[in-house]
C-alpha atoms as a PDB file:
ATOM      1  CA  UNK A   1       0.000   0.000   0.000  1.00  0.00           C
ATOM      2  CA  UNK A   2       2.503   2.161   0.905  1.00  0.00           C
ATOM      3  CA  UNK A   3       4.648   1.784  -2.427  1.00  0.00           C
ATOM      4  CA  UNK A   4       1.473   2.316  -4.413  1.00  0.00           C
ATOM      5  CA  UNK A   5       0.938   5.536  -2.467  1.00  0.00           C
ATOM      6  CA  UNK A   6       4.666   6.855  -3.454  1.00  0.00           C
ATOM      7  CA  UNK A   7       4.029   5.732  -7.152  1.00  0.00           C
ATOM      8  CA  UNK A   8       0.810   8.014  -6.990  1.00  0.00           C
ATOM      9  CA  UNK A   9       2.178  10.545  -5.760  1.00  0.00           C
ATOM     10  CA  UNK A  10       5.503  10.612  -8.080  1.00  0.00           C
ATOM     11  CA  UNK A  11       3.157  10.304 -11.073  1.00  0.00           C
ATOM     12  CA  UNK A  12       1.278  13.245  -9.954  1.00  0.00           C
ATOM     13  CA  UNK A  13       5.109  15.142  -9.595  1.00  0.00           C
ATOM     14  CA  UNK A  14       5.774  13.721 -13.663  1.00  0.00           C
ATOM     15  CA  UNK A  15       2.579  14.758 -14.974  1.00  0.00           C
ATOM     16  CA  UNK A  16       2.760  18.536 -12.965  1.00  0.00           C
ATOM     17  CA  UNK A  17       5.838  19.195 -14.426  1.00  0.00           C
ATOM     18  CA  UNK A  18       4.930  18.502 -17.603  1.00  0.00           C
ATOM     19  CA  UNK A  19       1.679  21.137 -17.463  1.00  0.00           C
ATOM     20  CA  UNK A  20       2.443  24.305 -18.696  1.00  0.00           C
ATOM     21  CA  UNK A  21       0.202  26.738 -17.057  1.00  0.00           C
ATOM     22  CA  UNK A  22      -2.246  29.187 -19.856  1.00  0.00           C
ATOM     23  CA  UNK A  23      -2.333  32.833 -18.653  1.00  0.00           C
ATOM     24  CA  UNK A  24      -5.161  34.460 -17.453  1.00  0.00           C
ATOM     25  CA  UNK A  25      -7.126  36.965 -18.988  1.00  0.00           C
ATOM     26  CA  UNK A  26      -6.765  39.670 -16.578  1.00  0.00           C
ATOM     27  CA  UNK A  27      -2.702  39.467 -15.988  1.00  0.00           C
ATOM     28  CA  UNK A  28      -3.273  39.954 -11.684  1.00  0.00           C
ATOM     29  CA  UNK A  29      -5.517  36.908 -11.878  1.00  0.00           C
ATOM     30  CA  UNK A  30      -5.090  33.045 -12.515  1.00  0.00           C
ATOM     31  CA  UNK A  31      -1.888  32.014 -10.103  1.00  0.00           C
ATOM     32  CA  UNK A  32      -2.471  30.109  -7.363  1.00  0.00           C
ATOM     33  CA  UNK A  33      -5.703  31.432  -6.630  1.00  0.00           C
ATOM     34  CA  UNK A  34      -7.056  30.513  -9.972  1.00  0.00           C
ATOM     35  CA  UNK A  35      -6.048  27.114  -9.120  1.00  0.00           C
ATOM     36  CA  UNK A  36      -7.911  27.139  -5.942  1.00  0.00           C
ATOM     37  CA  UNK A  37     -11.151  28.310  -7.615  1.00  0.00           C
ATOM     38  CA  UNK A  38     -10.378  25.737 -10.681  1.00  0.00           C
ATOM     39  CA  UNK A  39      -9.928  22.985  -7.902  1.00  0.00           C
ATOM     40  CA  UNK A  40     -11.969  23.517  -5.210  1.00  0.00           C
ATOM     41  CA  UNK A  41     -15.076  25.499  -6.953  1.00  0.00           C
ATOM     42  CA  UNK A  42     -15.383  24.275 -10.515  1.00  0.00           C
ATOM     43  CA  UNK A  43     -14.122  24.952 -14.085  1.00  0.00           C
ATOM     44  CA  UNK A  44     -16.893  27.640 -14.146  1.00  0.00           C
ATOM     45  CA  UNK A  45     -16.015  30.011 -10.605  1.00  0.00           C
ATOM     46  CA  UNK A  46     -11.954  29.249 -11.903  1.00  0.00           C
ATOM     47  CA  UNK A  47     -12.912  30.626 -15.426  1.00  0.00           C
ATOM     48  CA  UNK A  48     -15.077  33.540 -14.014  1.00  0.00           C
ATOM     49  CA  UNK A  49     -12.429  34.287 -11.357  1.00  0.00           C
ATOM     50  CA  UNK A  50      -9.510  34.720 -14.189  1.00  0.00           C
ATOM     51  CA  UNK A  51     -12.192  36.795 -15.850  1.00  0.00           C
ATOM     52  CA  UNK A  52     -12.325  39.224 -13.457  1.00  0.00           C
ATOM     53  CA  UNK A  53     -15.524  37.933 -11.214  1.00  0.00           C
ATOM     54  CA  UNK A  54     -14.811  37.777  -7.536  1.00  0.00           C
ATOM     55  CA  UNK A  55     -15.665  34.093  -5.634  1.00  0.00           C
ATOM     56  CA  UNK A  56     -19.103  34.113  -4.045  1.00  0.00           C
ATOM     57  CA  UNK A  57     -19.557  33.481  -0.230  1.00  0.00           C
ATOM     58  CA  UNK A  58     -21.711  30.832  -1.221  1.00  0.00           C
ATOM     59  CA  UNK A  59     -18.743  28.927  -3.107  1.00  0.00           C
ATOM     60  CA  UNK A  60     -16.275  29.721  -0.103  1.00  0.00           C
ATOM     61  CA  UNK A  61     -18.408  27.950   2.377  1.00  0.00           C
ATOM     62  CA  UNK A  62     -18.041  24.254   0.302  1.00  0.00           C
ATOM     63  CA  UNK A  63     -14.630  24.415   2.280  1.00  0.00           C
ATOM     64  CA  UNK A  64     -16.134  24.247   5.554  1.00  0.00           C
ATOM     65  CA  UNK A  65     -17.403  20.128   5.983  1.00  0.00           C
ATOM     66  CA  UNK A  66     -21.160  20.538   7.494  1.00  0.00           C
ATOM     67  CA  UNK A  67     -21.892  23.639   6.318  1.00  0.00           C
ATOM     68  CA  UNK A  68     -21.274  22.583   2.152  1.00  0.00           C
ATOM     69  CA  UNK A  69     -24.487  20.334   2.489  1.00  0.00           C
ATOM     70  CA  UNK A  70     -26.947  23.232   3.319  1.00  0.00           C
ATOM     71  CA  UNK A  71     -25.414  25.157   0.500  1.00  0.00           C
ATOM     72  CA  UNK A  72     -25.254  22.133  -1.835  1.00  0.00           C
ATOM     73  CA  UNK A  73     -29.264  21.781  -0.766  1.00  0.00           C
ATOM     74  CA  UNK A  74     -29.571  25.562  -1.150  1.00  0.00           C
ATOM     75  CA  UNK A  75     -27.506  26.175  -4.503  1.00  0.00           C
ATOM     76  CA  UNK A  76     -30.015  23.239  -5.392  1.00  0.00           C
ATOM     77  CA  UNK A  77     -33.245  24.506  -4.778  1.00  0.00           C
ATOM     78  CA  UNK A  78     -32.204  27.438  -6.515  1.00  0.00           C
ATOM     79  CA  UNK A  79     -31.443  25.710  -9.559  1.00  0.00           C
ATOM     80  CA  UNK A  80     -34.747  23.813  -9.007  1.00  0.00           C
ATOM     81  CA  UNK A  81     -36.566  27.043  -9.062  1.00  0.00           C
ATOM     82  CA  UNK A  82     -34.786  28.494 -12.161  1.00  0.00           C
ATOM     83  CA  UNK A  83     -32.470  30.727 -10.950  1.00  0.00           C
ATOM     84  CA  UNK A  84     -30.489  32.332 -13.728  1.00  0.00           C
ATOM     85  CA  UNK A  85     -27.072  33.886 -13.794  1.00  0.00           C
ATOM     86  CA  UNK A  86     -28.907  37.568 -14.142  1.00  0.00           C
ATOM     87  CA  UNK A  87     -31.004  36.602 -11.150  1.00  0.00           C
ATOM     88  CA  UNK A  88     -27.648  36.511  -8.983  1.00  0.00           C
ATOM     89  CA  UNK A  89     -26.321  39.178 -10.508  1.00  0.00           C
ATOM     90  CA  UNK A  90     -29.197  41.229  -9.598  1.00  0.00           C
ATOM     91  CA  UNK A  91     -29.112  39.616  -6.479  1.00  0.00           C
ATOM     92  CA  UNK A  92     -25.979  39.903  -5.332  1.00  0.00           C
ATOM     93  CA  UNK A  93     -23.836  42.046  -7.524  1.00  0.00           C
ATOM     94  CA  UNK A  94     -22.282  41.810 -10.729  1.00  0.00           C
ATOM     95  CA  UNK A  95     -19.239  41.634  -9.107  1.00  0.00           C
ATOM     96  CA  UNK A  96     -19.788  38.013  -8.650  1.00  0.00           C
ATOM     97  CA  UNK A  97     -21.936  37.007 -11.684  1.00  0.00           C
END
């Protein structure tokens, strides 16, 4: 187990090396704080962060174990009820959206 774990992890090494990193849009963002939107909030906050868009409280509290359920149940029933990208915008800023 624990030479399958060092394999995993040196393949992971290899294959981040070989990545060459695309520049953002906006030349202050992308970095390592694209990559945390990329990685922890999905391709669309990462792309709308390099654009310019600021992370949404609602995003930043998947990080925090009990309290990402009532916002995956919340972000849900908005989506059940239609909720458009306008509608946050409106809602919260375009800032964000």
């Amino acid at each position: 187990m624990k030479r399958a774990m060092i394999m995993v992890a040196a393949g992971a090494l290899l294959l981040s090396l070989n990545v060459t990193p695309a520049s953002a849009v906006n030349e202050s963002r992308g970095g390592l704080m694209g990559f945390i939107a990329g990685c922890c909030f999905g391709i669309r906050a990462g792309g709308a962060y390099n654009s310019g868009k600021e992370i949404h409280w609602r995003e930043w509290v998947r990080l925090v174990p009990i309290a990402s359920f009532v916002c995956a149940i919340w972000d849900g029933i908005d989506g059940a009820n239609g909720m458009e990208t306008s509608d946050y915008a409106k809602k919260y800023g375009s800032a964000f959206y």
